[in-house]
N, C-alpha and C. Protein backbone atom coordinates (compact mmCIF):
# COMPACT_ATOMS: atom_id res chain seq x y z
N UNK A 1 -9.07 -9.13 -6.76
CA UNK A 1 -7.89 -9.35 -5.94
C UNK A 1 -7.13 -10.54 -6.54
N UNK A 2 -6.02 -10.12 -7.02
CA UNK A 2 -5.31 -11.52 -7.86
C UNK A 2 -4.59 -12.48 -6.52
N UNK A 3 -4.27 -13.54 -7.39
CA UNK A 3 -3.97 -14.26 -6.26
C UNK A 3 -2.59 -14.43 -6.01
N UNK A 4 -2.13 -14.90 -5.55
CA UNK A 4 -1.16 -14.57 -4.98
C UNK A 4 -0.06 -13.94 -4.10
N UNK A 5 -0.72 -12.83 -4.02
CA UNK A 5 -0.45 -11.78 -2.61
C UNK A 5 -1.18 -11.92 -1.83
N UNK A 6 -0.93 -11.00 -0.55
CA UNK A 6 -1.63 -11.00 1.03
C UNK A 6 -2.79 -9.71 0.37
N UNK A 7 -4.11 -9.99 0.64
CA UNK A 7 -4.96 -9.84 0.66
C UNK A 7 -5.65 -9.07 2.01
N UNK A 8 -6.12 -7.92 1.90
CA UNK A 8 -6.47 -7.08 2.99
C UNK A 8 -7.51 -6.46 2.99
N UNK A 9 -8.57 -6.88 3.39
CA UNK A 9 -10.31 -6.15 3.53
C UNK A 9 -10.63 -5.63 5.04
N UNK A 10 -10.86 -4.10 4.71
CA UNK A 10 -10.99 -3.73 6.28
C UNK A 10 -12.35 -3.08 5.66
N UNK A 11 -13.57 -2.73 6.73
CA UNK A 11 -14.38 -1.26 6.45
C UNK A 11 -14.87 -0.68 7.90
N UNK A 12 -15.11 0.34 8.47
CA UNK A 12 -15.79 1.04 9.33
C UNK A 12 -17.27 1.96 9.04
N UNK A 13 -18.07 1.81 9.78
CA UNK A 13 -19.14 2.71 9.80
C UNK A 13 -18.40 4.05 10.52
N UNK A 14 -19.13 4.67 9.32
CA UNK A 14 -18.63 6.56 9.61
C UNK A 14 -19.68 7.28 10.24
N UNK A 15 -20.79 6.70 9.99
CA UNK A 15 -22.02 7.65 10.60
C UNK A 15 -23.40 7.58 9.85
N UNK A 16 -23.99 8.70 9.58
CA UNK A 16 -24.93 8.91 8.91
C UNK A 16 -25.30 10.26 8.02
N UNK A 17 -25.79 10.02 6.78
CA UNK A 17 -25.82 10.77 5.78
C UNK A 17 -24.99 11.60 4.77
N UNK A 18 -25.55 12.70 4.14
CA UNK A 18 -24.62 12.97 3.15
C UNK A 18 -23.61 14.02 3.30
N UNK A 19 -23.62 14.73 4.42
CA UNK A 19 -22.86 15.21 5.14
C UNK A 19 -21.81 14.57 5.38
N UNK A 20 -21.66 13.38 6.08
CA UNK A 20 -20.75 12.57 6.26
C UNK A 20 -20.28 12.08 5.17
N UNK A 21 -21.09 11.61 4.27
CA UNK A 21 -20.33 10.90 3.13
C UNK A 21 -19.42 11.95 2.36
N UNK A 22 -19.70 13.39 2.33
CA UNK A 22 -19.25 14.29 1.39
C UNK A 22 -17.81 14.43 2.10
N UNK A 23 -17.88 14.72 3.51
CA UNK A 23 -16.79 15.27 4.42
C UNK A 23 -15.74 14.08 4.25
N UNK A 24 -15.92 12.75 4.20
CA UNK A 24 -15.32 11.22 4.27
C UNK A 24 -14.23 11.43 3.06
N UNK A 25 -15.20 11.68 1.85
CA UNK A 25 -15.29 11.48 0.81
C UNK A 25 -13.97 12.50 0.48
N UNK A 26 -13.97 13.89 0.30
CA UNK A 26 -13.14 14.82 0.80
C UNK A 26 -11.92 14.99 1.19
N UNK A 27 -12.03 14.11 2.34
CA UNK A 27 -10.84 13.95 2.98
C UNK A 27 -9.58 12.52 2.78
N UNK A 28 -10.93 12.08 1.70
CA UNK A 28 -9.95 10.45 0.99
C UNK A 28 -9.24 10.98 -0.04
N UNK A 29 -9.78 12.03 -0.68
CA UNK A 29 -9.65 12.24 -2.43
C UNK A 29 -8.35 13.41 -2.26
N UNK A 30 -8.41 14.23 -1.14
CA UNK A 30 -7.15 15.02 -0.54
C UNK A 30 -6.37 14.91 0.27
N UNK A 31 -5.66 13.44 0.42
CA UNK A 31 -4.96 12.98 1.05
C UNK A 31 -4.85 13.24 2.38
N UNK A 32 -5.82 13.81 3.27
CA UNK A 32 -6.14 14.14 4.39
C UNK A 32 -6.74 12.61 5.11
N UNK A 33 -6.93 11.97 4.88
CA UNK A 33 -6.95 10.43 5.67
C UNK A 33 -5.25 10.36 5.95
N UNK A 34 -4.85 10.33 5.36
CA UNK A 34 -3.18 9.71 5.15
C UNK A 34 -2.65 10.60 6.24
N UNK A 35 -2.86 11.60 6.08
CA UNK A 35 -1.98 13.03 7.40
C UNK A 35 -2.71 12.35 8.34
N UNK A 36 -3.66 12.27 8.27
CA UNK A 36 -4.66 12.16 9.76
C UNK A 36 -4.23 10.44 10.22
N UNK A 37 -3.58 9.72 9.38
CA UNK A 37 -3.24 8.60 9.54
C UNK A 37 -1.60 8.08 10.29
N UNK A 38 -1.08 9.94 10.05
CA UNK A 38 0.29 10.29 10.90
C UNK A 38 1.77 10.25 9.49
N UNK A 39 1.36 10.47 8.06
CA UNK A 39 1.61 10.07 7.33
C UNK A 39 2.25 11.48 6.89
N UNK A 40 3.32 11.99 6.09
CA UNK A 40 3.31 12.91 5.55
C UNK A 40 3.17 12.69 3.67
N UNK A 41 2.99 14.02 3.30
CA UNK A 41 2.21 13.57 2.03
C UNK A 41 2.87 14.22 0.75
N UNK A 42 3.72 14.02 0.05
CA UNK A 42 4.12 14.78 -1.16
C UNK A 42 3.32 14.60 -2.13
N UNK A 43 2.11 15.05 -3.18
CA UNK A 43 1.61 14.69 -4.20
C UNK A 43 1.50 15.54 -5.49
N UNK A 44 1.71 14.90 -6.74
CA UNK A 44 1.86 15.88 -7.77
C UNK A 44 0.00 16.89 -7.92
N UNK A 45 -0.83 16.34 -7.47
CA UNK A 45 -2.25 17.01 -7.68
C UNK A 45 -2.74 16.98 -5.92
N UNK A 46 -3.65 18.24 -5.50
CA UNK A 46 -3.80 18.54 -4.41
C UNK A 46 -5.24 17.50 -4.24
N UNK A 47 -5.88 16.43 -5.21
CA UNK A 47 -6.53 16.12 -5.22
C UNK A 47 -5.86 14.33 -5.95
N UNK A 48 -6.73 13.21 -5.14
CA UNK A 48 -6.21 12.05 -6.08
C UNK A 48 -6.98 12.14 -7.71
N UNK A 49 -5.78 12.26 -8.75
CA UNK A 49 -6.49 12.24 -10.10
C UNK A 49 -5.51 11.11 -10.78
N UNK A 50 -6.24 10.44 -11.61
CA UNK A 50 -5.41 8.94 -12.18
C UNK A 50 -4.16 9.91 -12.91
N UNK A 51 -3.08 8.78 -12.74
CA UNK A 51 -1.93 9.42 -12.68
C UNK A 51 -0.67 10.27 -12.12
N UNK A 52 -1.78 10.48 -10.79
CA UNK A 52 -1.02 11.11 -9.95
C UNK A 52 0.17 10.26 -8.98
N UNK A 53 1.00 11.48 -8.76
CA UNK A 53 2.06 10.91 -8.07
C UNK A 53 1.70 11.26 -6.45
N UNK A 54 1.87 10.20 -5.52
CA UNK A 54 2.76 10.64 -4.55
C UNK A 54 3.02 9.95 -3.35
N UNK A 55 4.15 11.00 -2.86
CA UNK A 55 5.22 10.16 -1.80
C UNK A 55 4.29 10.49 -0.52
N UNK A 56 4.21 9.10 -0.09
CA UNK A 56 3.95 9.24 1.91
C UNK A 56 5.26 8.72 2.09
N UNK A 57 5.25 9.56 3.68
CA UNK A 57 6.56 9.19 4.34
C UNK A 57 6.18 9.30 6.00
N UNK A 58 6.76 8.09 6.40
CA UNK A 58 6.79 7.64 7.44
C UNK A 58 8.20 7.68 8.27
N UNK A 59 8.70 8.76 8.50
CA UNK A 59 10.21 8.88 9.23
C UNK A 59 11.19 9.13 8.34
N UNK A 60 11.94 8.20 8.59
CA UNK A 60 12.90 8.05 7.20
C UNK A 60 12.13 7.12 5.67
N UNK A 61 11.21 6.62 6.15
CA UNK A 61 10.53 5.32 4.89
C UNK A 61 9.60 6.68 3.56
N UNK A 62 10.48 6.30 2.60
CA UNK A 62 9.07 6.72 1.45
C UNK A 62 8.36 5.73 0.72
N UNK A 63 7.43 6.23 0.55
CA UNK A 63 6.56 5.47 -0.21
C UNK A 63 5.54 5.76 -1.34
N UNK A 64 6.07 5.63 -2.15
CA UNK A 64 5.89 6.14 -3.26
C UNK A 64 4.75 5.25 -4.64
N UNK A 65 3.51 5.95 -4.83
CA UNK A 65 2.40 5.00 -5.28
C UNK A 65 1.83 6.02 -6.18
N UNK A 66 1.56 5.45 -7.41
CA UNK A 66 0.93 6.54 -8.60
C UNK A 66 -1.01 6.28 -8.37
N UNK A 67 -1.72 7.03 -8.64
CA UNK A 67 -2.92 6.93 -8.46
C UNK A 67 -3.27 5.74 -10.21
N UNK A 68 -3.88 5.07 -9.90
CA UNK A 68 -4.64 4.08 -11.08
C UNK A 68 -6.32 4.16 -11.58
N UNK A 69 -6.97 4.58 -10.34
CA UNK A 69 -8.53 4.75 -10.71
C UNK A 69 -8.96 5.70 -9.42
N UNK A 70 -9.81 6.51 -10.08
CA UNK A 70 -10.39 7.35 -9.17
C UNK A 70 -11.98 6.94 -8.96
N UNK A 71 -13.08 6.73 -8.22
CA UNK A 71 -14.06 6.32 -7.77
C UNK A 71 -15.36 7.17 -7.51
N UNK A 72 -16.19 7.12 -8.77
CA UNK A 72 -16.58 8.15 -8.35
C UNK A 72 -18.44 7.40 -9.22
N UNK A 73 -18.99 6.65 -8.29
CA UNK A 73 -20.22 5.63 -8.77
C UNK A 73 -21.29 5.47 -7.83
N UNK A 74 -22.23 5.41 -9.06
CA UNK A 74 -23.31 4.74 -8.16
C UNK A 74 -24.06 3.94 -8.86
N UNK A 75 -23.82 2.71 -8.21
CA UNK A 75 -24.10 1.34 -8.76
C UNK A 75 -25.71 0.48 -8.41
N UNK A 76 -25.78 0.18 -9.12
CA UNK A 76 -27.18 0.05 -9.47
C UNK A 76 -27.83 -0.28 -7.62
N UNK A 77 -27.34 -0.12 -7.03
CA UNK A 77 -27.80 -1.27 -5.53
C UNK A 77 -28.24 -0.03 -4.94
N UNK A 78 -28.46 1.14 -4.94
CA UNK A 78 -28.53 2.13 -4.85
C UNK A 78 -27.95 2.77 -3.32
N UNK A 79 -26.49 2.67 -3.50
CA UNK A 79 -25.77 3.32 -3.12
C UNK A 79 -24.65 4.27 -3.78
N UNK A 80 -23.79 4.46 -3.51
CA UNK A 80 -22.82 6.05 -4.40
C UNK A 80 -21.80 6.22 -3.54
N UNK A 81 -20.62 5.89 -4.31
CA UNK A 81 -19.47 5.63 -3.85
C UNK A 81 -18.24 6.76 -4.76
N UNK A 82 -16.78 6.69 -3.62
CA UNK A 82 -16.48 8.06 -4.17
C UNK A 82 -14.85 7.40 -3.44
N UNK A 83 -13.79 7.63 -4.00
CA UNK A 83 -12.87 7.21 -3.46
C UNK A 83 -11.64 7.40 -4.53
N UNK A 84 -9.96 6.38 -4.46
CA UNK A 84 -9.19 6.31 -5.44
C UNK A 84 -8.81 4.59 -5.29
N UNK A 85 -7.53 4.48 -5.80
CA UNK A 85 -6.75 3.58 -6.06
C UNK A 85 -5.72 3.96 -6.34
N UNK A 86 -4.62 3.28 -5.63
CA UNK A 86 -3.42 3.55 -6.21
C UNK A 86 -2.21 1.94 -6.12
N UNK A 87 -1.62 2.06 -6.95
CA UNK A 87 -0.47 1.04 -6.68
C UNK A 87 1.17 2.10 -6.84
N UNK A 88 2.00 0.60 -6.56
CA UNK A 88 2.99 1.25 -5.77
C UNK A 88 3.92 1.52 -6.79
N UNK A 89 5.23 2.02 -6.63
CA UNK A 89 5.82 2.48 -7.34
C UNK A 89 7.40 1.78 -6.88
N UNK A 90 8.61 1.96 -8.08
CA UNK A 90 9.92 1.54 -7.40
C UNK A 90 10.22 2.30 -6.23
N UNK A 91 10.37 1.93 -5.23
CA UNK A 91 11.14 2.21 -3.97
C UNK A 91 10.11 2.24 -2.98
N UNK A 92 9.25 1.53 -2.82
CA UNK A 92 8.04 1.60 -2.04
C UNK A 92 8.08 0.01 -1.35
N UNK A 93 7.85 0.02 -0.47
CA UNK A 93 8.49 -1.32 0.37
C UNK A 93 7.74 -2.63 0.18
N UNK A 94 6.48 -2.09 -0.76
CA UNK A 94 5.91 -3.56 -1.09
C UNK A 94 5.33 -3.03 -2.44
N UNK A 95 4.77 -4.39 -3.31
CA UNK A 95 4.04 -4.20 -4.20
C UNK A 95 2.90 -4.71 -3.99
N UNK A 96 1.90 -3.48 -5.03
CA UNK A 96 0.65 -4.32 -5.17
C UNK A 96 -0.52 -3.10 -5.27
N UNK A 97 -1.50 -2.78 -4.62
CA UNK A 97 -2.38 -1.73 -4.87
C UNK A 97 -3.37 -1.71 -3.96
N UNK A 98 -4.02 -0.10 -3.61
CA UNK A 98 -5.04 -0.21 -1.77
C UNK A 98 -5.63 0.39 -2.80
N UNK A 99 -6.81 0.34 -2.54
CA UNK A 99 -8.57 1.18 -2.54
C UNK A 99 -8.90 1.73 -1.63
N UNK A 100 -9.08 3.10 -1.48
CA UNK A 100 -10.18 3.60 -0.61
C UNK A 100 -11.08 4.77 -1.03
N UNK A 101 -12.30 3.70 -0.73
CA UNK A 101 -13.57 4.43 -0.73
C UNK A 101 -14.04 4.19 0.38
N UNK A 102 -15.12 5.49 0.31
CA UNK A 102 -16.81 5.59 1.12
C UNK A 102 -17.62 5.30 0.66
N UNK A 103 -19.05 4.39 1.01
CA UNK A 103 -19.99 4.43 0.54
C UNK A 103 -21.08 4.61 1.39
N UNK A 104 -22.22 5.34 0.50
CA UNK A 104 -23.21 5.57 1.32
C UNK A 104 -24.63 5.52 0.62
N UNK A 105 -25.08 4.44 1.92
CA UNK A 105 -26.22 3.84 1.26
C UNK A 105 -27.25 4.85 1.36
N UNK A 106 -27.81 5.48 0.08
CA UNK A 106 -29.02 5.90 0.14
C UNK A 106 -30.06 5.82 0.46
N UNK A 107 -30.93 4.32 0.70
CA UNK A 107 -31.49 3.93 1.73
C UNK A 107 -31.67 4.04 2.99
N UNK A 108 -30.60 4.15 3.56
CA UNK A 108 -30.73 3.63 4.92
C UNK A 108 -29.77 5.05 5.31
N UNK A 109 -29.44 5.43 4.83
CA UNK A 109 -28.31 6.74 5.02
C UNK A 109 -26.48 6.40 5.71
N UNK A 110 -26.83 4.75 5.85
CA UNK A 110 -25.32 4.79 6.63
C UNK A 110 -23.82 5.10 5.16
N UNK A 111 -23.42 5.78 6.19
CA UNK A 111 -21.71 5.45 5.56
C UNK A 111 -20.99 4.78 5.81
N UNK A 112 -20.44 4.17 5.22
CA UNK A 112 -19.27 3.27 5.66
C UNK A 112 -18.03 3.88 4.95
N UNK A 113 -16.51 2.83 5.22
CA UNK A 113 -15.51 3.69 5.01
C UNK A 113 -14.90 2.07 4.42
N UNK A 114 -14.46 1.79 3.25
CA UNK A 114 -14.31 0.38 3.14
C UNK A 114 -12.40 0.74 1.85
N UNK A 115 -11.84 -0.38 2.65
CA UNK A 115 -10.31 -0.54 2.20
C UNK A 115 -9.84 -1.78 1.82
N UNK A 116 -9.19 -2.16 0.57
CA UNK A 116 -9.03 -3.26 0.21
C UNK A 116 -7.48 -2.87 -0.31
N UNK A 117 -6.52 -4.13 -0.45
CA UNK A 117 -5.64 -4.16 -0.72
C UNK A 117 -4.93 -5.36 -1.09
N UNK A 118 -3.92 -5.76 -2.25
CA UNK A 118 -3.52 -6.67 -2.06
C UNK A 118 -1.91 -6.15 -2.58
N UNK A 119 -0.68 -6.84 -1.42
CA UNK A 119 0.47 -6.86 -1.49
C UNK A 119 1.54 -7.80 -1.40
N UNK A 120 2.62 -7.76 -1.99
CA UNK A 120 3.83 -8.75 -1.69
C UNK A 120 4.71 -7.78 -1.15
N UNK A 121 5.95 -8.56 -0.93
CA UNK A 121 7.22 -7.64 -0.48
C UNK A 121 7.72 -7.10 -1.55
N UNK A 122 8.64 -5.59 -1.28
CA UNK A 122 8.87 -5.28 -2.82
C UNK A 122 10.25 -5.61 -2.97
N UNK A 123 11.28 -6.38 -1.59
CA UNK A 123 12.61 -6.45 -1.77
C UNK A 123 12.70 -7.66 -0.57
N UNK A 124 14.05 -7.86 -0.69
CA UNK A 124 14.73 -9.18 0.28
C UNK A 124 14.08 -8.50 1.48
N UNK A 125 14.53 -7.42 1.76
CA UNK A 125 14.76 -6.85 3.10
C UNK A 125 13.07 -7.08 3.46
N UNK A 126 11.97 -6.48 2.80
CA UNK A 126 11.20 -6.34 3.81
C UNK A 126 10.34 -8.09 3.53
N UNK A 127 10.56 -8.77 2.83
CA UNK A 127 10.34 -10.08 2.53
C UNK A 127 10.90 -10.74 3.93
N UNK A 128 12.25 -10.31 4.86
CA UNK A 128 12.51 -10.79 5.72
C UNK A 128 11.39 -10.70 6.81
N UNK A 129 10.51 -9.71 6.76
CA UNK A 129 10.01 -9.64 7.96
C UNK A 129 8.63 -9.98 7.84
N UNK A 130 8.32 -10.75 6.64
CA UNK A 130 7.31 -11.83 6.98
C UNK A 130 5.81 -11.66 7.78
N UNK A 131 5.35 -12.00 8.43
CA UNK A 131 4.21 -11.99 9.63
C UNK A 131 4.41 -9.69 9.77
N UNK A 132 5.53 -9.59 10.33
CA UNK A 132 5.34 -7.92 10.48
C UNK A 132 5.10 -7.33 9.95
N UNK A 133 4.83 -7.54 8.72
CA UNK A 133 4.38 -6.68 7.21
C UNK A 133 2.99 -6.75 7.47
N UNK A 134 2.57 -7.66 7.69
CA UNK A 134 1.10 -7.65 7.79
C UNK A 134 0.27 -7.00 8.86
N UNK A 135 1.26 -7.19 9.90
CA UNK A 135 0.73 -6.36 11.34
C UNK A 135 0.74 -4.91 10.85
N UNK A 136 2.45 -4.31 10.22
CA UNK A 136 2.19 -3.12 10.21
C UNK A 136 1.23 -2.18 9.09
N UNK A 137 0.73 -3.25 8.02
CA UNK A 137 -0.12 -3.46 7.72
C UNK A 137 -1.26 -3.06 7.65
N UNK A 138 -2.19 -4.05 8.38
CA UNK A 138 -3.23 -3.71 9.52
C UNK A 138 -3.39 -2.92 9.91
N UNK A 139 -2.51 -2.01 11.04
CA UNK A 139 -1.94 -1.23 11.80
C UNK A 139 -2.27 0.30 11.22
N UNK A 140 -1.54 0.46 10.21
CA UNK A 140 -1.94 1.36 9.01
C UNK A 140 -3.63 1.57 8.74
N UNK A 141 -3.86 0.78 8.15
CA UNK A 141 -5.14 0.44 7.80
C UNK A 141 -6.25 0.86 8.44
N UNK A 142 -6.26 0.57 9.87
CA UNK A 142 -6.49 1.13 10.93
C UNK A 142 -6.77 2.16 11.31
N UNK A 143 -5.61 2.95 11.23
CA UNK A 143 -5.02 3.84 11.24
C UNK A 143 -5.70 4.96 9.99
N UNK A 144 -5.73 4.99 8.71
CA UNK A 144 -6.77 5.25 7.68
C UNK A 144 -8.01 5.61 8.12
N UNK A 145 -8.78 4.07 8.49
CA UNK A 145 -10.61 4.70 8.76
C UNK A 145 -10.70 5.31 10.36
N UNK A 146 -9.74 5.05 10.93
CA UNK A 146 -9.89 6.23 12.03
C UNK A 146 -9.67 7.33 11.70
N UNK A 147 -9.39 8.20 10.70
CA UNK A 147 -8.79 9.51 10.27
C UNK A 147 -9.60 9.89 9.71
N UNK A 148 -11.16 8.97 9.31
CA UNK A 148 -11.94 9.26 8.33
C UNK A 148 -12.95 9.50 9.43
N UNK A 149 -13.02 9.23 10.84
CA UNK A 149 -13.79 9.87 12.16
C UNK A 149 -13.97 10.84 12.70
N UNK A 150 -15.31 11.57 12.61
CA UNK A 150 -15.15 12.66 13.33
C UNK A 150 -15.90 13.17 14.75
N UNK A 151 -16.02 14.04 14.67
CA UNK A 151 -16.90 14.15 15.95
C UNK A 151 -18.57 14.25 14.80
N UNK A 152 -18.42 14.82 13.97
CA UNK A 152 -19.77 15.30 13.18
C UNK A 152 -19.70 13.36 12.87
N UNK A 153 -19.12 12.95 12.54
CA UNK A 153 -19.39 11.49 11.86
C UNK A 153 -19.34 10.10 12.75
N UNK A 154 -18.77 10.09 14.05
CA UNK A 154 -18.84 9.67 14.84
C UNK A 154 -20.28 8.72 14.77
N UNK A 155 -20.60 7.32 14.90
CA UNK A 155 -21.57 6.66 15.55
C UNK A 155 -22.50 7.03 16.56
């Protein structure tokens, strides 16, 4: 996370096992968090693949972010993680880049649902609104690992 931007670490427990992690997992990599997040979704691949394009839109707002890394590990701690990355693109109301993955500990079987981000404003205008960027933000964010809930994944 470089420094200088607002900095954003959220994660939720999804449930348990690989069921869950696959279904989580699934629904990150096919932009189905984002719909389920109230988001509409234009993307050049029906799947996140580096390089990909695409527009969420929120009303009249687009937002427009190319995919950078796709997530797809399991790191020595023995868990196995599966997710993308993307940063933003011109006309997208801030700069900077979100992560989202799932991970699921093999051990213990939990999933979690974990989101990181770091952003500035991408113009005067939304630079004006300061503190609300971050709420709506949040808000979003939120908004994300609840979409990644189900009744099968539920706590």
């Amino acid at each position: 996370m470089p420094p200088g931007y607002h900095h954003l670490e959220q994660s939720r427990h999804l449930g348990s096992g690989e069921r869950v992690f696959d279904d989580a997992a699934r629904r990150i990599l096919r932009w189905d968090m984002h719909r389920g997040a109230g988001l509409t979704v234009r993307a050049t691949s029906t799947e996140a693949e580096p390089g990909a394009i695409v527009v969420l839109g929120l009303g009249p707002i687009r937002i427009p972010c190319r995919v950078v890394d796709v997530v797809d590990a399991r790191p020595d701690d023995g868990t196995r993680e599966r997710g993308f990355a993307y940063g933003t693109l011109p006309g997208h109301p801030e700069r900077g880049e979100e992560r989202f993955v799932v991970r699921f500990d093999e051990r213990t079987g939990a999933v979690t649902a974990h989101i990181r981000a770091f952003s500035t404003a991408g113009n005067a205008v939304v630079a004006l609104g300061g503190p609300l960027n971050r709420l709506v933000q949040g808000v979003a964010t939120r908004r994300y690992l609840a979409a990644l809930v189900t009744g099968d994944s539920a706590p």
